[in-house]
PDB file of N, CA and C in Angstrom:
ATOM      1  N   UNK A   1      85.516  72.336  97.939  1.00  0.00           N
ATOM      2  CA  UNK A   1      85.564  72.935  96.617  1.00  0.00           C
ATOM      3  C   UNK A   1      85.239  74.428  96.713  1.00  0.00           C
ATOM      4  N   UNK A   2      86.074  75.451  95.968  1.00  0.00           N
ATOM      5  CA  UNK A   2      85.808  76.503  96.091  1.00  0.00           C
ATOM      6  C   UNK A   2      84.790  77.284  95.027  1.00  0.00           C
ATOM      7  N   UNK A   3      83.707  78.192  95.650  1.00  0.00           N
ATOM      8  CA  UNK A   3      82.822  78.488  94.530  1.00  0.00           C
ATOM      9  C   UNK A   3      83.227  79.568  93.840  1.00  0.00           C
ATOM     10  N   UNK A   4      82.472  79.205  92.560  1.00  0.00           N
ATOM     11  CA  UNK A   4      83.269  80.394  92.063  1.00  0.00           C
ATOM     12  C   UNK A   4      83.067  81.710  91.902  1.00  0.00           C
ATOM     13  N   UNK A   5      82.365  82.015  93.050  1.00  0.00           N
ATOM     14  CA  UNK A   5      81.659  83.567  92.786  1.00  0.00           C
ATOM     15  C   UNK A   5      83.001  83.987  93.866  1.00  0.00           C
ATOM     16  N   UNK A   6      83.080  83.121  94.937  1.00  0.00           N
ATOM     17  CA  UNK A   6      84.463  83.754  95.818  1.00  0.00           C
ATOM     18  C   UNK A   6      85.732  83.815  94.802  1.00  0.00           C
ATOM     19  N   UNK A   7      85.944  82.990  93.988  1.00  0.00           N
ATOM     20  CA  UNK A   7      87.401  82.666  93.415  1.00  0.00           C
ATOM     21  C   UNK A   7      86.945  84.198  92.269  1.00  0.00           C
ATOM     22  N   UNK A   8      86.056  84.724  91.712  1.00  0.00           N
ATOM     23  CA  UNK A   8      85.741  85.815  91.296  1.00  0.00           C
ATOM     24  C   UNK A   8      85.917  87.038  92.020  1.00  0.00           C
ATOM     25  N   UNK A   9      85.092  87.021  92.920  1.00  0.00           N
ATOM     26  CA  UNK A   9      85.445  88.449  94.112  1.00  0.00           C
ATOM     27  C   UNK A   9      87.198  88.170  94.532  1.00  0.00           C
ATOM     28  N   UNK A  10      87.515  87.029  95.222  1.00  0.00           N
ATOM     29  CA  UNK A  10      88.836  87.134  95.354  1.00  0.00           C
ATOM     30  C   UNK A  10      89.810  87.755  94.084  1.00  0.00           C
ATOM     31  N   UNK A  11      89.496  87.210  92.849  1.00  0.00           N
ATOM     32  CA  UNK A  11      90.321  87.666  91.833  1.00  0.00           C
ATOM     33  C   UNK A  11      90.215  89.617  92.258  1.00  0.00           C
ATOM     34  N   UNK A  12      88.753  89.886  92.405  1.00  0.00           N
ATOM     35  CA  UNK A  12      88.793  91.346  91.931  1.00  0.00           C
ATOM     36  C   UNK A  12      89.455  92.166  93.339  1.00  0.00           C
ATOM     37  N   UNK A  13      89.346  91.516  94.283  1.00  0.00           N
ATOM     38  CA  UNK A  13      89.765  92.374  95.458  1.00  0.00           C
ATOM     39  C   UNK A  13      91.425  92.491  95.269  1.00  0.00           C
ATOM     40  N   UNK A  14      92.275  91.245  94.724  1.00  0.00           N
ATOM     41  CA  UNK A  14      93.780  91.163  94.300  1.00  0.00           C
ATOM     42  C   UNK A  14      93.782  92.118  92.994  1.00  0.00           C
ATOM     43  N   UNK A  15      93.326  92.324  92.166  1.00  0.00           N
ATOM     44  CA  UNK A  15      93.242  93.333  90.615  1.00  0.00           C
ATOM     45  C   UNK A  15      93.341  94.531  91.375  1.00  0.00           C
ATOM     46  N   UNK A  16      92.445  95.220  92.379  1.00  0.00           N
ATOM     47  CA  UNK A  16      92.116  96.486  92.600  1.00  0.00           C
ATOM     48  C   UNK A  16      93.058  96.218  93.562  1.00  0.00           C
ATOM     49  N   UNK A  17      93.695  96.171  94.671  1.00  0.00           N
ATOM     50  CA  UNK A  17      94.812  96.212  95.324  1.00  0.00           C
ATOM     51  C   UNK A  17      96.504  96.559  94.581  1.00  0.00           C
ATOM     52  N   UNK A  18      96.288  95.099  93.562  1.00  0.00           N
ATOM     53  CA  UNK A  18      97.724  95.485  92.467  1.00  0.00           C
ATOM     54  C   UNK A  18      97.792  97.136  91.946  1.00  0.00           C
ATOM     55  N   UNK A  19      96.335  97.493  91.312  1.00  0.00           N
ATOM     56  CA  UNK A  19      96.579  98.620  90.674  1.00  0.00           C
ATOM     57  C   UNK A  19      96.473  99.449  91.753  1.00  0.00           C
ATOM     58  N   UNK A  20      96.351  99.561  92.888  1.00  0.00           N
ATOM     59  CA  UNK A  20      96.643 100.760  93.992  1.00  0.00           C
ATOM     60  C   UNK A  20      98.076 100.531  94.143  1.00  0.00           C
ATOM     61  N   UNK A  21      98.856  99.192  93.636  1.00  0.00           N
ATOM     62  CA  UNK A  21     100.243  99.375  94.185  1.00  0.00           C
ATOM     63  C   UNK A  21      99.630  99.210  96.245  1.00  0.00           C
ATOM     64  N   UNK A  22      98.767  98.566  96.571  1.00  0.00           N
ATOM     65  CA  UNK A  22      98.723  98.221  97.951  1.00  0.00           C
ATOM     66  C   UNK A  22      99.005  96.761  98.319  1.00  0.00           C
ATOM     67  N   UNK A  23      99.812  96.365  99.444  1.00  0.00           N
ATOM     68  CA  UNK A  23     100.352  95.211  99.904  1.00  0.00           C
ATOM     69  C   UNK A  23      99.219  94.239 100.549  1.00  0.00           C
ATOM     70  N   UNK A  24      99.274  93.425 100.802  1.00  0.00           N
ATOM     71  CA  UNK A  24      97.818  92.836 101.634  1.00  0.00           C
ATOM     72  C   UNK A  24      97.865  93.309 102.994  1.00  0.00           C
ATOM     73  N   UNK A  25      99.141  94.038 103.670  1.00  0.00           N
ATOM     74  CA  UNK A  25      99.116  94.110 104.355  1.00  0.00           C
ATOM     75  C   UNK A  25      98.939  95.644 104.927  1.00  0.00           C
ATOM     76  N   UNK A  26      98.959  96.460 103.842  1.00  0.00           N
ATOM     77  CA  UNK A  26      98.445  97.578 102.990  1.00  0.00           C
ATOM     78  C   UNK A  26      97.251  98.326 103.487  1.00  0.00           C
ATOM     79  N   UNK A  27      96.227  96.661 102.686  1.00  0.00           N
ATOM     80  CA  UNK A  27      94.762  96.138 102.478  1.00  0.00           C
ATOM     81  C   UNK A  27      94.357  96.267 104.367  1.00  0.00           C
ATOM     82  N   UNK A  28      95.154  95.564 104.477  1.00  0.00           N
ATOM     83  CA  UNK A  28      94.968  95.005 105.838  1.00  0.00           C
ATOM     84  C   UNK A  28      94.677  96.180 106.923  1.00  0.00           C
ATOM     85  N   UNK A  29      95.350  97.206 106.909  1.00  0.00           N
ATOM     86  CA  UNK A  29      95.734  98.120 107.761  1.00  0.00           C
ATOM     87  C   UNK A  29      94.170  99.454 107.378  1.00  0.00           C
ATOM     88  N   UNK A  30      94.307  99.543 105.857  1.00  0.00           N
ATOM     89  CA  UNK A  30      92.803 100.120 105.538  1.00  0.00           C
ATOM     90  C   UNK A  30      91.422  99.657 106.046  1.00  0.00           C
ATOM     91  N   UNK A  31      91.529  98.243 105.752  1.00  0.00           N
ATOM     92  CA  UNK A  31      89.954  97.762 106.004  1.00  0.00           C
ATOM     93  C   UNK A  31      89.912  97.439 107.638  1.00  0.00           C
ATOM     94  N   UNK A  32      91.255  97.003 107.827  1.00  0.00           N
ATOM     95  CA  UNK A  32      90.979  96.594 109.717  1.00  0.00           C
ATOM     96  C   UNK A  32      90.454  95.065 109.708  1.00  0.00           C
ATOM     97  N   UNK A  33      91.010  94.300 108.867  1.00  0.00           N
ATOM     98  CA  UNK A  33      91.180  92.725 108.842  1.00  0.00           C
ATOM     99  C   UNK A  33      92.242  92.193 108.519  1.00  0.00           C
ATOM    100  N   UNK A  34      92.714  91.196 109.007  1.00  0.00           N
ATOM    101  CA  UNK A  34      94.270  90.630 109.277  1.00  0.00           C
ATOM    102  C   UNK A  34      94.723  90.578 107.808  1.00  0.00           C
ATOM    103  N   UNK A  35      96.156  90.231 107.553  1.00  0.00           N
ATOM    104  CA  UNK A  35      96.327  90.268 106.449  1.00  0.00           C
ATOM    105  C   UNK A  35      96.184  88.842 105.822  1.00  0.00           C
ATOM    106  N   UNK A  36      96.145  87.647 106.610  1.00  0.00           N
ATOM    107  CA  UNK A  36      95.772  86.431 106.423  1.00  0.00           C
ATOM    108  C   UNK A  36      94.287  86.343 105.703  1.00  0.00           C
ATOM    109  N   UNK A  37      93.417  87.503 106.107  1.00  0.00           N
ATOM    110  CA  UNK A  37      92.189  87.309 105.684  1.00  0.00           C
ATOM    111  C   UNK A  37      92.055  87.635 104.584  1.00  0.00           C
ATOM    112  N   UNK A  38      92.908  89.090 104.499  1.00  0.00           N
ATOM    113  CA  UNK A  38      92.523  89.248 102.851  1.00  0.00           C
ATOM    114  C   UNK A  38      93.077  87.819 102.023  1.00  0.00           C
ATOM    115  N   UNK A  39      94.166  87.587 102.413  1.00  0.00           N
ATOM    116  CA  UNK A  39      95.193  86.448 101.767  1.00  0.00           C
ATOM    117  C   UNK A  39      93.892  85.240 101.151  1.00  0.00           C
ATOM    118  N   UNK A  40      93.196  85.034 102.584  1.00  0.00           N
ATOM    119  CA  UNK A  40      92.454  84.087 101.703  1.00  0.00           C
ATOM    120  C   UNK A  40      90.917  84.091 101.242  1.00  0.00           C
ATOM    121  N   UNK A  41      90.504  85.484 101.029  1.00  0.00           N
ATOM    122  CA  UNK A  41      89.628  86.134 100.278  1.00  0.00           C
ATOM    123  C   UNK A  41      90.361  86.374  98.947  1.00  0.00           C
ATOM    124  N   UNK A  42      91.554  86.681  98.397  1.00  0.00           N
ATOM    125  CA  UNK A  42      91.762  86.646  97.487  1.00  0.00           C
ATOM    126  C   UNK A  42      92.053  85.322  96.668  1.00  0.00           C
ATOM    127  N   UNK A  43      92.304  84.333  97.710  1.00  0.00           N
ATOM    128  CA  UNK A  43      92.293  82.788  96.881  1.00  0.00           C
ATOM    129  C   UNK A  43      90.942  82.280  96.930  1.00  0.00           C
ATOM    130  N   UNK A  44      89.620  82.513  97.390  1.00  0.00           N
ATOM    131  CA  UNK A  44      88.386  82.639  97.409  1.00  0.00           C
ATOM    132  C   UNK A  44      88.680  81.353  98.090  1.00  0.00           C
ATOM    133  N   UNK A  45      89.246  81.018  99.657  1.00  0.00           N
ATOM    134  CA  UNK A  45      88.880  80.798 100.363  1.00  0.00           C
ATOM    135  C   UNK A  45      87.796  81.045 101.838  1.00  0.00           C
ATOM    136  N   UNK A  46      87.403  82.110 101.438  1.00  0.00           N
ATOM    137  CA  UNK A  46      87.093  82.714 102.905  1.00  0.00           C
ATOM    138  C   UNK A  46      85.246  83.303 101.810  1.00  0.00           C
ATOM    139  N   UNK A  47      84.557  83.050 102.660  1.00  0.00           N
ATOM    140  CA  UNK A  47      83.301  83.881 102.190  1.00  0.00           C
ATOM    141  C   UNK A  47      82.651  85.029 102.912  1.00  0.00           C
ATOM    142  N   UNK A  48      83.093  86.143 102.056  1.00  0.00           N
ATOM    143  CA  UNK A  48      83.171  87.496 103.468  1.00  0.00           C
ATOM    144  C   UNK A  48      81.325  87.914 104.072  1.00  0.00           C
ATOM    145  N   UNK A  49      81.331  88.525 104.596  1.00  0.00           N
ATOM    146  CA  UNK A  49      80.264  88.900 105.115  1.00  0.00           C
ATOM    147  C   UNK A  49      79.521  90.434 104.608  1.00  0.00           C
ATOM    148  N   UNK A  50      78.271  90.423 103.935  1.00  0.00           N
ATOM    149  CA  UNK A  50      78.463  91.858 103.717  1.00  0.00           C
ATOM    150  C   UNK A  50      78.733  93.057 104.340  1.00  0.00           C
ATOM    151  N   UNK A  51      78.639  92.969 105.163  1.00  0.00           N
ATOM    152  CA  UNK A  51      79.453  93.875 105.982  1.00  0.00           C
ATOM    153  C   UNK A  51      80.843  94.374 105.337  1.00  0.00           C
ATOM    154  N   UNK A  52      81.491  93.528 105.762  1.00  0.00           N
ATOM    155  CA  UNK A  52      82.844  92.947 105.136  1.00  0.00           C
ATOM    156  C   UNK A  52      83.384  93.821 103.491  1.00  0.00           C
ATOM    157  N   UNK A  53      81.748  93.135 103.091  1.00  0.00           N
ATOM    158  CA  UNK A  53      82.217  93.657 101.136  1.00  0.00           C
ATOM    159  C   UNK A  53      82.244  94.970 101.251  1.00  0.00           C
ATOM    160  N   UNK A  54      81.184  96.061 102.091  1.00  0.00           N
ATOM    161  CA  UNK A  54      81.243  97.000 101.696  1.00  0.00           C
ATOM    162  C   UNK A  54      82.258  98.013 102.680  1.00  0.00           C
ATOM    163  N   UNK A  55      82.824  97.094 103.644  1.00  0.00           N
ATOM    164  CA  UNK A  55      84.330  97.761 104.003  1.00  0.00           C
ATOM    165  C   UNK A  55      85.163  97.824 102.817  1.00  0.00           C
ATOM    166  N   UNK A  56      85.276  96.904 102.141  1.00  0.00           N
ATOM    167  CA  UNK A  56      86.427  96.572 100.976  1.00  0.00           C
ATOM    168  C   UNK A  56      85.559  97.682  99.741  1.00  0.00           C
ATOM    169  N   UNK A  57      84.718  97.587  99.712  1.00  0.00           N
ATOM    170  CA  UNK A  57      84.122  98.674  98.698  1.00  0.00           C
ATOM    171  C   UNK A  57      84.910 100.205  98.922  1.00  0.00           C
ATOM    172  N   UNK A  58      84.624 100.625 100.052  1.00  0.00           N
ATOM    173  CA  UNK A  58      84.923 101.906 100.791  1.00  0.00           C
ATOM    174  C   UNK A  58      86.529 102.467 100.922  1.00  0.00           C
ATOM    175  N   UNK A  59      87.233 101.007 101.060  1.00  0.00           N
ATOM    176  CA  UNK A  59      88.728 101.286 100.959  1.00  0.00           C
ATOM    177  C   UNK A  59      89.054 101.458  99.574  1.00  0.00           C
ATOM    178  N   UNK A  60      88.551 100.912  98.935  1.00  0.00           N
ATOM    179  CA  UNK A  60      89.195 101.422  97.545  1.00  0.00           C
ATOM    180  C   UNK A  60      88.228 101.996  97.119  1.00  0.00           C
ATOM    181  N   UNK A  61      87.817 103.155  97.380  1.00  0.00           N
ATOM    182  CA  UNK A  61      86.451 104.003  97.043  1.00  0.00           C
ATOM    183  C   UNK A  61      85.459 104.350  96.344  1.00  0.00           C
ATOM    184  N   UNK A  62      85.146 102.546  95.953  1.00  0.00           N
ATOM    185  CA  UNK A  62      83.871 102.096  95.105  1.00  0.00           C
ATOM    186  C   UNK A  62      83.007 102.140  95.638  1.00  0.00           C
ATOM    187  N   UNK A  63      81.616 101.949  94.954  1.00  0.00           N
ATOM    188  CA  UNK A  63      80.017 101.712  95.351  1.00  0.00           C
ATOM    189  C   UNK A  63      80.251 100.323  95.583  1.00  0.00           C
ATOM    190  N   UNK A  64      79.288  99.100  96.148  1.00  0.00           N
ATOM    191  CA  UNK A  64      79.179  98.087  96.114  1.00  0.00           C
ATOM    192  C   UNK A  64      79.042  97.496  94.599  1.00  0.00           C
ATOM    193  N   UNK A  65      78.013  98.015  93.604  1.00  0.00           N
ATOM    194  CA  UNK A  65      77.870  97.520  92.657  1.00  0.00           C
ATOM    195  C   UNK A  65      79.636  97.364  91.571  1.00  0.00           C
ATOM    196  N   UNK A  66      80.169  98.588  91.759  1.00  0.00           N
ATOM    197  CA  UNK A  66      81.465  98.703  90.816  1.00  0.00           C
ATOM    198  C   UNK A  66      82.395  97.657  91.525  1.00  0.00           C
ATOM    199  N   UNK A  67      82.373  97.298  92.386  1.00  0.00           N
ATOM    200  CA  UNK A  67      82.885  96.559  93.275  1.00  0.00           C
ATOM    201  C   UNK A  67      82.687  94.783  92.725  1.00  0.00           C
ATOM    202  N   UNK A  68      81.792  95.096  92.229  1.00  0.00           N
ATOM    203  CA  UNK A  68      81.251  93.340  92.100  1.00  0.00           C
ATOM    204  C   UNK A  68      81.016  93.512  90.179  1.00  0.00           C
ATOM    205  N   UNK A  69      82.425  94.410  89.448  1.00  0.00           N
ATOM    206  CA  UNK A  69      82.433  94.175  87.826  1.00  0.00           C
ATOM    207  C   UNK A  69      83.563  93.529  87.815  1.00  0.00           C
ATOM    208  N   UNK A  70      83.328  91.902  87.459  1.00  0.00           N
ATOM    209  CA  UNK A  70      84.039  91.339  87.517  1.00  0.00           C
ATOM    210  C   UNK A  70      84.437  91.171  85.779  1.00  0.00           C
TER     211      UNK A  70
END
């Protein structure tokens, strides 16, 4: 079962990608994780690592907190 704080972050990491007009593979090439991964971080399969979040923060050139207004 997927929780729903991932199926949340996944929603927001796919929102902020659409409105860059960036591909996952886009995503992929910015943050330096496969494009499979974003794929299933955005279906809130995958539970990233913080590390991780605040790569994805940095590519689309949020703070952590703006990052997590869902």
């Amino acid at each position: 079962m997927k929780q729903p704080i991932l199926i949340k972050f996944g929603q927001r990491i796919r929102e902020l990608r659409k409105a860059r007009n960036l591909s996952q593979e886009q995503l992929a090439e910015l943050t330096g994780f496969h494009r499979n991964y974003i794929g299933m971080i955005e279906r809130g399969e995958r539970n990233p690592a913080l590390v991780n979040i605040e790569i994805f923060a940095n590519a689309f050139g949020l703070n952590l907190s703006e990052l997590f207004i869902f």
